[in-house]
PDB file of N, CA and C in Angstrom:
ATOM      1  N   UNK A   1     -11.587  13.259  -6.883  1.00  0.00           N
ATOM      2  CA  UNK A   1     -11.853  13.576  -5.492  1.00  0.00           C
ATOM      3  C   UNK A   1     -10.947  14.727  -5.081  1.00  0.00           C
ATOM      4  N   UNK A   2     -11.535  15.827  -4.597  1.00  0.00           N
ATOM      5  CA  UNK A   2     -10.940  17.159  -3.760  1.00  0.00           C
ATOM      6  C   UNK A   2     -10.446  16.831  -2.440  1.00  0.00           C
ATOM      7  N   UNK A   3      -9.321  16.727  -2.159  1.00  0.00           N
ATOM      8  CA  UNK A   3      -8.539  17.011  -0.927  1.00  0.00           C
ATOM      9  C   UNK A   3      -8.387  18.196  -0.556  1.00  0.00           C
ATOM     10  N   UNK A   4      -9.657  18.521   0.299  1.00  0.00           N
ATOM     11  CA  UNK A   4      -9.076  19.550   0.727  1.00  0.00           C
ATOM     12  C   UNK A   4      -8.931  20.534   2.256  1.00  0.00           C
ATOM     13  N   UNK A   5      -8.245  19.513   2.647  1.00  0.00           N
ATOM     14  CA  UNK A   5      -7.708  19.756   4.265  1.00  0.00           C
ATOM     15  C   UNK A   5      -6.427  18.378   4.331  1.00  0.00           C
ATOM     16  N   UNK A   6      -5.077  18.647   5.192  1.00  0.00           N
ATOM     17  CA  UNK A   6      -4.817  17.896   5.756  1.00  0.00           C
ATOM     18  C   UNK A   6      -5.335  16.669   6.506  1.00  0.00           C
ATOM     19  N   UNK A   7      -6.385  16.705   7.190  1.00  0.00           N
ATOM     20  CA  UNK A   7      -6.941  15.669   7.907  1.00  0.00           C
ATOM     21  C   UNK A   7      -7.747  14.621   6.788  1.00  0.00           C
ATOM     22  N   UNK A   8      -8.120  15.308   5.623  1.00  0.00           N
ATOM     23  CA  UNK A   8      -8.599  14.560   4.494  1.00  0.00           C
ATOM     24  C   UNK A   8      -7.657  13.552   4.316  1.00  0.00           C
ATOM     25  N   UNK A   9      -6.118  14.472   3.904  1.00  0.00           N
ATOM     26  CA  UNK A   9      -5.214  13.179   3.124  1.00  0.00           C
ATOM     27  C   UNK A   9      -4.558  12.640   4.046  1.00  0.00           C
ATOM     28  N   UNK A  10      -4.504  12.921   5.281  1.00  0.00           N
ATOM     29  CA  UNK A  10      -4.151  11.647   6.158  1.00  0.00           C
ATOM     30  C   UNK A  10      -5.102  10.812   6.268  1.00  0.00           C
ATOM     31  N   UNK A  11      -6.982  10.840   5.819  1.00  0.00           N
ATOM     32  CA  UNK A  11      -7.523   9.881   5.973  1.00  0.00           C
ATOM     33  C   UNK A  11      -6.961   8.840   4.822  1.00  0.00           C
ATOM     34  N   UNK A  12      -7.611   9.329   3.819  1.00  0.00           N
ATOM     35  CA  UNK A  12      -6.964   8.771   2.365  1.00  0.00           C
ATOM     36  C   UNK A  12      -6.150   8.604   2.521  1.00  0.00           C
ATOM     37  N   UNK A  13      -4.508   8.759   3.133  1.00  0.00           N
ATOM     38  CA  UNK A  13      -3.619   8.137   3.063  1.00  0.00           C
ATOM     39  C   UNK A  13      -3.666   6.473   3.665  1.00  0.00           C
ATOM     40  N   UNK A  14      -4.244   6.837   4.923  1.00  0.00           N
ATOM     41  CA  UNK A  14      -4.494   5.379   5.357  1.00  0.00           C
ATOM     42  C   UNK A  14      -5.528   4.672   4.740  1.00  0.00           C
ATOM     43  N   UNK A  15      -6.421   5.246   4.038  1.00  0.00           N
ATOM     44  CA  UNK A  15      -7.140   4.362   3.535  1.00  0.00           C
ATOM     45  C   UNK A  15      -6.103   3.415   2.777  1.00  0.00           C
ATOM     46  N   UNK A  16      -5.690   4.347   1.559  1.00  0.00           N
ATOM     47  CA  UNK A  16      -4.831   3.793   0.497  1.00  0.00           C
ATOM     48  C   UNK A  16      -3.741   2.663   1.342  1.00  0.00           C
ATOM     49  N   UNK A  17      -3.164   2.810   2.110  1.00  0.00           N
ATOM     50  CA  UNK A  17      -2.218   1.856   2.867  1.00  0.00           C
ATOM     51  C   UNK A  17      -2.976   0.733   3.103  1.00  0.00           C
ATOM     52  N   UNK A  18      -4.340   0.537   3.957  1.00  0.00           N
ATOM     53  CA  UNK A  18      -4.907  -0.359   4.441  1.00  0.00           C
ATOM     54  C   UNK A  18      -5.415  -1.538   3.100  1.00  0.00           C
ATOM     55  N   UNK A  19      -5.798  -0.165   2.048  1.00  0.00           N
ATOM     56  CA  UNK A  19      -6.732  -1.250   1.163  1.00  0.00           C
ATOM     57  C   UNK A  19      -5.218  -2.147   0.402  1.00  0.00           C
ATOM     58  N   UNK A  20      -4.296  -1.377  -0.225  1.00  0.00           N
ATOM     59  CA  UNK A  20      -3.649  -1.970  -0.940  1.00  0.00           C
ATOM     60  C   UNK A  20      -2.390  -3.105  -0.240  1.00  0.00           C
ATOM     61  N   UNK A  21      -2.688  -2.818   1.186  1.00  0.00           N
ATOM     62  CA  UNK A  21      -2.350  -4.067   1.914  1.00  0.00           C
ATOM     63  C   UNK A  21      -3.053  -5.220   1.629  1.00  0.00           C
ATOM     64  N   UNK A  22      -4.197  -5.168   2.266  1.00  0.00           N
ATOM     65  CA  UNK A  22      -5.000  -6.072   1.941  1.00  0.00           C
ATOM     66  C   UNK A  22      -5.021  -6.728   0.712  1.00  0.00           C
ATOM     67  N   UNK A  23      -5.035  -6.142  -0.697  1.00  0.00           N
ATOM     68  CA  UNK A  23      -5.043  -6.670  -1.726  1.00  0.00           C
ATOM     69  C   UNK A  23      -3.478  -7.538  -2.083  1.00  0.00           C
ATOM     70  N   UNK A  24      -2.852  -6.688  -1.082  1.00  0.00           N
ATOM     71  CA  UNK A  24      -1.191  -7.876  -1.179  1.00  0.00           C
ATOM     72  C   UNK A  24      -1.383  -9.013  -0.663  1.00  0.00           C
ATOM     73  N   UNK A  25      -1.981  -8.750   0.284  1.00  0.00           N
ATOM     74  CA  UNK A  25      -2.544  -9.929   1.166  1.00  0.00           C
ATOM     75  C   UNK A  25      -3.250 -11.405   0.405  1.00  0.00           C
ATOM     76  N   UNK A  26      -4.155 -10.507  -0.190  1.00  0.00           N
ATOM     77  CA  UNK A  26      -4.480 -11.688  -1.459  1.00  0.00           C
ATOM     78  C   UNK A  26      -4.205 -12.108  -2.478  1.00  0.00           C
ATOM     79  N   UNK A  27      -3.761 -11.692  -2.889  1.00  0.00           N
ATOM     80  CA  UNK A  27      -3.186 -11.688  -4.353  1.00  0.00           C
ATOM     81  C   UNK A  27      -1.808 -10.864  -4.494  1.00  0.00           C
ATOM     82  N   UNK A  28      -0.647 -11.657  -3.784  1.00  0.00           N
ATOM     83  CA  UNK A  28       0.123 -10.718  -3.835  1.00  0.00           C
ATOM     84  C   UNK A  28       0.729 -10.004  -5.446  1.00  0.00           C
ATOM     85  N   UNK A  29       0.955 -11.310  -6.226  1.00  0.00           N
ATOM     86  CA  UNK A  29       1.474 -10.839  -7.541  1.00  0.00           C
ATOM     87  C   UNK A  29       0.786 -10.301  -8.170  1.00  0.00           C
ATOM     88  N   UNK A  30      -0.381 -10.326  -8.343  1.00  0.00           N
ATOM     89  CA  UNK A  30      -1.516  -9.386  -8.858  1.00  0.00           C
ATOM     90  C   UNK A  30      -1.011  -7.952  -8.507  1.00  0.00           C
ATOM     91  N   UNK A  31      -0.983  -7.509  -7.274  1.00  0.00           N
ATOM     92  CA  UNK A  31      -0.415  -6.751  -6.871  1.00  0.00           C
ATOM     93  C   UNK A  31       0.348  -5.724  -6.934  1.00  0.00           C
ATOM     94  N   UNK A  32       1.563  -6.628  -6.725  1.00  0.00           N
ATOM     95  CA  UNK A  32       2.683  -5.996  -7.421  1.00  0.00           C
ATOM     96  C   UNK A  32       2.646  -5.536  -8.601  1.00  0.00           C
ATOM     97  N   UNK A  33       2.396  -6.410  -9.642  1.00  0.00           N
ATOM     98  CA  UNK A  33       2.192  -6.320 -10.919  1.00  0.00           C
ATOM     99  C   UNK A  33       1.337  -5.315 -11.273  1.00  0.00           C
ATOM    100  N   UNK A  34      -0.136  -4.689 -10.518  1.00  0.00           N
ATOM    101  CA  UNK A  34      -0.865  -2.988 -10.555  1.00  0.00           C
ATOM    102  C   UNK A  34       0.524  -2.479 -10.360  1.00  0.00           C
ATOM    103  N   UNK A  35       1.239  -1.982  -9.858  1.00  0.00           N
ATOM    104  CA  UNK A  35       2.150  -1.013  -9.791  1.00  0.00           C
ATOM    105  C   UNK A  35       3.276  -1.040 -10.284  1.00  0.00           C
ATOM    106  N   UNK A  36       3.673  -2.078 -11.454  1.00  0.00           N
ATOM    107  CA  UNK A  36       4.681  -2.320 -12.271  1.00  0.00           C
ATOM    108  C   UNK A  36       4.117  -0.809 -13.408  1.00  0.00           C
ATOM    109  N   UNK A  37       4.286   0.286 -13.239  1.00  0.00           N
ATOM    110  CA  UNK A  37       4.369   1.227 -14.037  1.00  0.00           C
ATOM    111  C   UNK A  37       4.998   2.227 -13.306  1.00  0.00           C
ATOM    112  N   UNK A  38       6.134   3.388 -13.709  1.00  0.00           N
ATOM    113  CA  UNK A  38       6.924   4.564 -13.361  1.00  0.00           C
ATOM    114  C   UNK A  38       8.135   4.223 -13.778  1.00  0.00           C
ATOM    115  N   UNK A  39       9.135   5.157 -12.883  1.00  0.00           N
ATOM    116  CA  UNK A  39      10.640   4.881 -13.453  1.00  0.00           C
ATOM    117  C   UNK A  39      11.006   3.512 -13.542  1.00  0.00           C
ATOM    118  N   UNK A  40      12.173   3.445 -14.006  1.00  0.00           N
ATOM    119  CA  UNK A  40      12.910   1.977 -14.129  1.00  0.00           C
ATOM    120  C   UNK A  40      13.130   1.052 -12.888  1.00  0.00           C
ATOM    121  N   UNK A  41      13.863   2.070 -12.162  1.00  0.00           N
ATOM    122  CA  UNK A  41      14.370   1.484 -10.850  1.00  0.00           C
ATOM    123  C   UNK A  41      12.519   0.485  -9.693  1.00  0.00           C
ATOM    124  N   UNK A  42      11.580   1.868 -10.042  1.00  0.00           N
ATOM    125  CA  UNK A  42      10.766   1.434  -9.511  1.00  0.00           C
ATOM    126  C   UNK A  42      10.090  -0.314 -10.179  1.00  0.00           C
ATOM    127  N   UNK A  43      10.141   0.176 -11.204  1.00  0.00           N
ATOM    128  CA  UNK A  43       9.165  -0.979 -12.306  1.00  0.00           C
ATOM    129  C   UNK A  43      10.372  -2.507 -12.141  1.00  0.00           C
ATOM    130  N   UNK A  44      11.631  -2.291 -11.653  1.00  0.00           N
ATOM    131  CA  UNK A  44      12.350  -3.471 -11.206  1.00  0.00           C
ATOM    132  C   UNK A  44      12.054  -4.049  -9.828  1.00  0.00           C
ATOM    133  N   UNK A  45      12.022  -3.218  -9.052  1.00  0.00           N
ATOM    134  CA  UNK A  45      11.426  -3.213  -7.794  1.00  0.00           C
ATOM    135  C   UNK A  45       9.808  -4.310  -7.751  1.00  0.00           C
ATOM    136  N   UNK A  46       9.001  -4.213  -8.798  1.00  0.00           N
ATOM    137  CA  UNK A  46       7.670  -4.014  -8.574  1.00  0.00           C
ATOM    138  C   UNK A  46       7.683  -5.773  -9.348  1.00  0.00           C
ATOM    139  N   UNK A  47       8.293  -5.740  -9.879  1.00  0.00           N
ATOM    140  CA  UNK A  47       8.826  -7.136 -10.675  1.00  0.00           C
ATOM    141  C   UNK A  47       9.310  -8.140 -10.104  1.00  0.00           C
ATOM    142  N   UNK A  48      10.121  -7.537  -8.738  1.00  0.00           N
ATOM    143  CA  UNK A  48      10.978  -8.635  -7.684  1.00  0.00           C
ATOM    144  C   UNK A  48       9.792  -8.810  -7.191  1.00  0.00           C
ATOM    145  N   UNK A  49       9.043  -7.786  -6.486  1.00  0.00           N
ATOM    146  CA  UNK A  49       7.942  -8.139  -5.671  1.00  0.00           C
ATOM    147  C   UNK A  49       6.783  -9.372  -6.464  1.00  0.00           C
ATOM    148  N   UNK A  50       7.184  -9.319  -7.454  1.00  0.00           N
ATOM    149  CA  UNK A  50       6.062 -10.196  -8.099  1.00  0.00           C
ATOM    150  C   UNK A  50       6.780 -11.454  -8.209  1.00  0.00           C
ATOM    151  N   UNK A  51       7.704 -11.774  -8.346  1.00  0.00           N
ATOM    152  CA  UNK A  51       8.433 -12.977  -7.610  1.00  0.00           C
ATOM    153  C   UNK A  51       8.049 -13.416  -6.702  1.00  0.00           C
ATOM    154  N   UNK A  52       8.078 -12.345  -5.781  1.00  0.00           N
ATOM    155  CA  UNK A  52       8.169 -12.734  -4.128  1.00  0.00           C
ATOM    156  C   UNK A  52       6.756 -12.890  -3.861  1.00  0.00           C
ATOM    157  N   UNK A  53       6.206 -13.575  -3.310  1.00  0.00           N
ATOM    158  CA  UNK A  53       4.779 -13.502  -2.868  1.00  0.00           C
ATOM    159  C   UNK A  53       4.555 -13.460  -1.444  1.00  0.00           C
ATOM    160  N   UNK A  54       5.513 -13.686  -0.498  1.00  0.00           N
ATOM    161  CA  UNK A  54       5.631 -14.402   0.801  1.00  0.00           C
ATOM    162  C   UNK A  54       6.089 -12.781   1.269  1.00  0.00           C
ATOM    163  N   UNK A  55       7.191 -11.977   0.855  1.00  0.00           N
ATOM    164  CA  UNK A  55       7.514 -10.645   0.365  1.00  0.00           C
ATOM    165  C   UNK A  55       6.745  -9.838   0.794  1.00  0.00           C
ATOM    166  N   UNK A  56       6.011 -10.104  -0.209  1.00  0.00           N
ATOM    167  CA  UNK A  56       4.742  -9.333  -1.124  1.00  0.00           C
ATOM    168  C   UNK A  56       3.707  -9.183  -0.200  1.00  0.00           C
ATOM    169  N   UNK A  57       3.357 -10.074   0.653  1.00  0.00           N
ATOM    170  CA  UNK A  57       2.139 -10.419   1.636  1.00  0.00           C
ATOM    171  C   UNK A  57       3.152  -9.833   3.146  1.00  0.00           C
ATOM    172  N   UNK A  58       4.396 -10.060   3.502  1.00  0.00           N
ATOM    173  CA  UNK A  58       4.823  -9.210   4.729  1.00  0.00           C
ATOM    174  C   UNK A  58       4.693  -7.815   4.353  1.00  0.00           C
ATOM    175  N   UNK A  59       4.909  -7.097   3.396  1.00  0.00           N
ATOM    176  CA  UNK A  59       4.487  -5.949   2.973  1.00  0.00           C
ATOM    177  C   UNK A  59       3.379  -5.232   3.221  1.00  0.00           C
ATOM    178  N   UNK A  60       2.374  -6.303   2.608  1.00  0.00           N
ATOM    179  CA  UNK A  60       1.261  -5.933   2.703  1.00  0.00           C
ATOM    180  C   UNK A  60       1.033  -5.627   4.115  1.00  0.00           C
ATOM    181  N   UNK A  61       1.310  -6.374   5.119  1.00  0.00           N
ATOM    182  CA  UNK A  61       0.650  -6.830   6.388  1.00  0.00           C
ATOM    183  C   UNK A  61       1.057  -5.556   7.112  1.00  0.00           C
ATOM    184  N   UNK A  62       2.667  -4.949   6.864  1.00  0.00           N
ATOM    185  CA  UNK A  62       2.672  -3.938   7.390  1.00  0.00           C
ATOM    186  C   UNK A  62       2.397  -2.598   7.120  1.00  0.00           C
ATOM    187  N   UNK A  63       1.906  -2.691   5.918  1.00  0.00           N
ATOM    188  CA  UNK A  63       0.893  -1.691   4.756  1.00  0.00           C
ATOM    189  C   UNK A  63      -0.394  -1.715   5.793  1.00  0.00           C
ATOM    190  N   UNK A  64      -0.962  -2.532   6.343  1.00  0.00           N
ATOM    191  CA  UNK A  64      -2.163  -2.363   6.926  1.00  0.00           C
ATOM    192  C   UNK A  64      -1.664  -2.128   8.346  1.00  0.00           C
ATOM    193  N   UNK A  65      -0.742  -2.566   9.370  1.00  0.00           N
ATOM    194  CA  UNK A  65      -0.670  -2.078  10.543  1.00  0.00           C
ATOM    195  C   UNK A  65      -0.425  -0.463  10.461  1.00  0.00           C
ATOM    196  N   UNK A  66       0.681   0.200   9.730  1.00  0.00           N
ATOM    197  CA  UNK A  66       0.656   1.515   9.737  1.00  0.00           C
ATOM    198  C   UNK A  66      -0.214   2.237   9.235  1.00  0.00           C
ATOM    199  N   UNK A  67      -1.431   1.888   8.385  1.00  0.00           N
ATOM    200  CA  UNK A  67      -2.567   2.652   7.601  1.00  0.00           C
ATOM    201  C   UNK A  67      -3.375   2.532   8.933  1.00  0.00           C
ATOM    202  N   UNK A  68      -3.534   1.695   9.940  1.00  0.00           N
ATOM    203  CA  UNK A  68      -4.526   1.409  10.883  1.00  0.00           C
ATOM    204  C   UNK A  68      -3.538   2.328  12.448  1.00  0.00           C
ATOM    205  N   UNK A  69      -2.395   2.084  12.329  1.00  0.00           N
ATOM    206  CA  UNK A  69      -1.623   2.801  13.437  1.00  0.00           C
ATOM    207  C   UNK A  69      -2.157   4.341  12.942  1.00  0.00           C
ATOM    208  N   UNK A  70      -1.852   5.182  11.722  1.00  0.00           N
ATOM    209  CA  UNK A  70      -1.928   5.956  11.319  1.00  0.00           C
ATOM    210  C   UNK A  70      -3.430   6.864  11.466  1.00  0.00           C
ATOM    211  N   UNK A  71      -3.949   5.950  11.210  1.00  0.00           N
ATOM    212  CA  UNK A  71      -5.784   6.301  11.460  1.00  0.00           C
ATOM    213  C   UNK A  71      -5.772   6.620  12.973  1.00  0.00           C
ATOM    214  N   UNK A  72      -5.801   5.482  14.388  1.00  0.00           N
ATOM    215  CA  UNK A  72      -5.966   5.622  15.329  1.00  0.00           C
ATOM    216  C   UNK A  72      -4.988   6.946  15.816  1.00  0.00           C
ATOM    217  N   UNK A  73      -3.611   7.623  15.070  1.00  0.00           N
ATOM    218  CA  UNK A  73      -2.783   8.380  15.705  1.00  0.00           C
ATOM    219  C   UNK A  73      -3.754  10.140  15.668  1.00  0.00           C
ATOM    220  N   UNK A  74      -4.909   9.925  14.240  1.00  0.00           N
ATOM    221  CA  UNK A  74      -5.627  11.235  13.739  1.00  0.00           C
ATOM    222  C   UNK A  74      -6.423  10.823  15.155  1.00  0.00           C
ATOM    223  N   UNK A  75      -7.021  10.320  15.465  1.00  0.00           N
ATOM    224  CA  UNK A  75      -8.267  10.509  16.670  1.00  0.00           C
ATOM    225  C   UNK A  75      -7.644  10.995  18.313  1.00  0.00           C
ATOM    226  N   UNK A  76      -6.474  10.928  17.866  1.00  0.00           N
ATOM    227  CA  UNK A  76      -6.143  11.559  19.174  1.00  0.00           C
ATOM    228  C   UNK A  76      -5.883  13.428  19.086  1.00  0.00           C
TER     229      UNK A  76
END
């Protein structure tokens, strides 16, 4: 997919926030565990989160208020 305008990747940005909230939402360790790949520090990070599920799902939740704050801030 071509990005090509600003207003594109602020859509896609919130998309990406909203959906992969949601999927914390459900499945948090699933989750986490998609993004257990990059540096070290990160891939430790991504590992606690997969511990955490309770974590994992407040994350999420505010993964979707700012992907949805973020959206409504482009229409103005």
């Amino acid at each position: 997919m071509l990005i090509t305008s600003p207003t594109r990747a602020k859509h896609f940005a919130a998309m990406v926030l909203i959906g992969d909230g949601v999927m914390a939402l459900i499945r948090p360790t699933a989750d986490a565990s998609a993004w257990n790949r990059g540096p070290r520090p990160w891939r430790k990070l991504m590992r606690s989160l997969a511990k955490r599920p309770h974590l994992t799902r407040a994350i999420g939740a505010a993964q979707i208020a700012a992907g949805i704050y973020w959206a409504l801030k482009q229409e103005e």
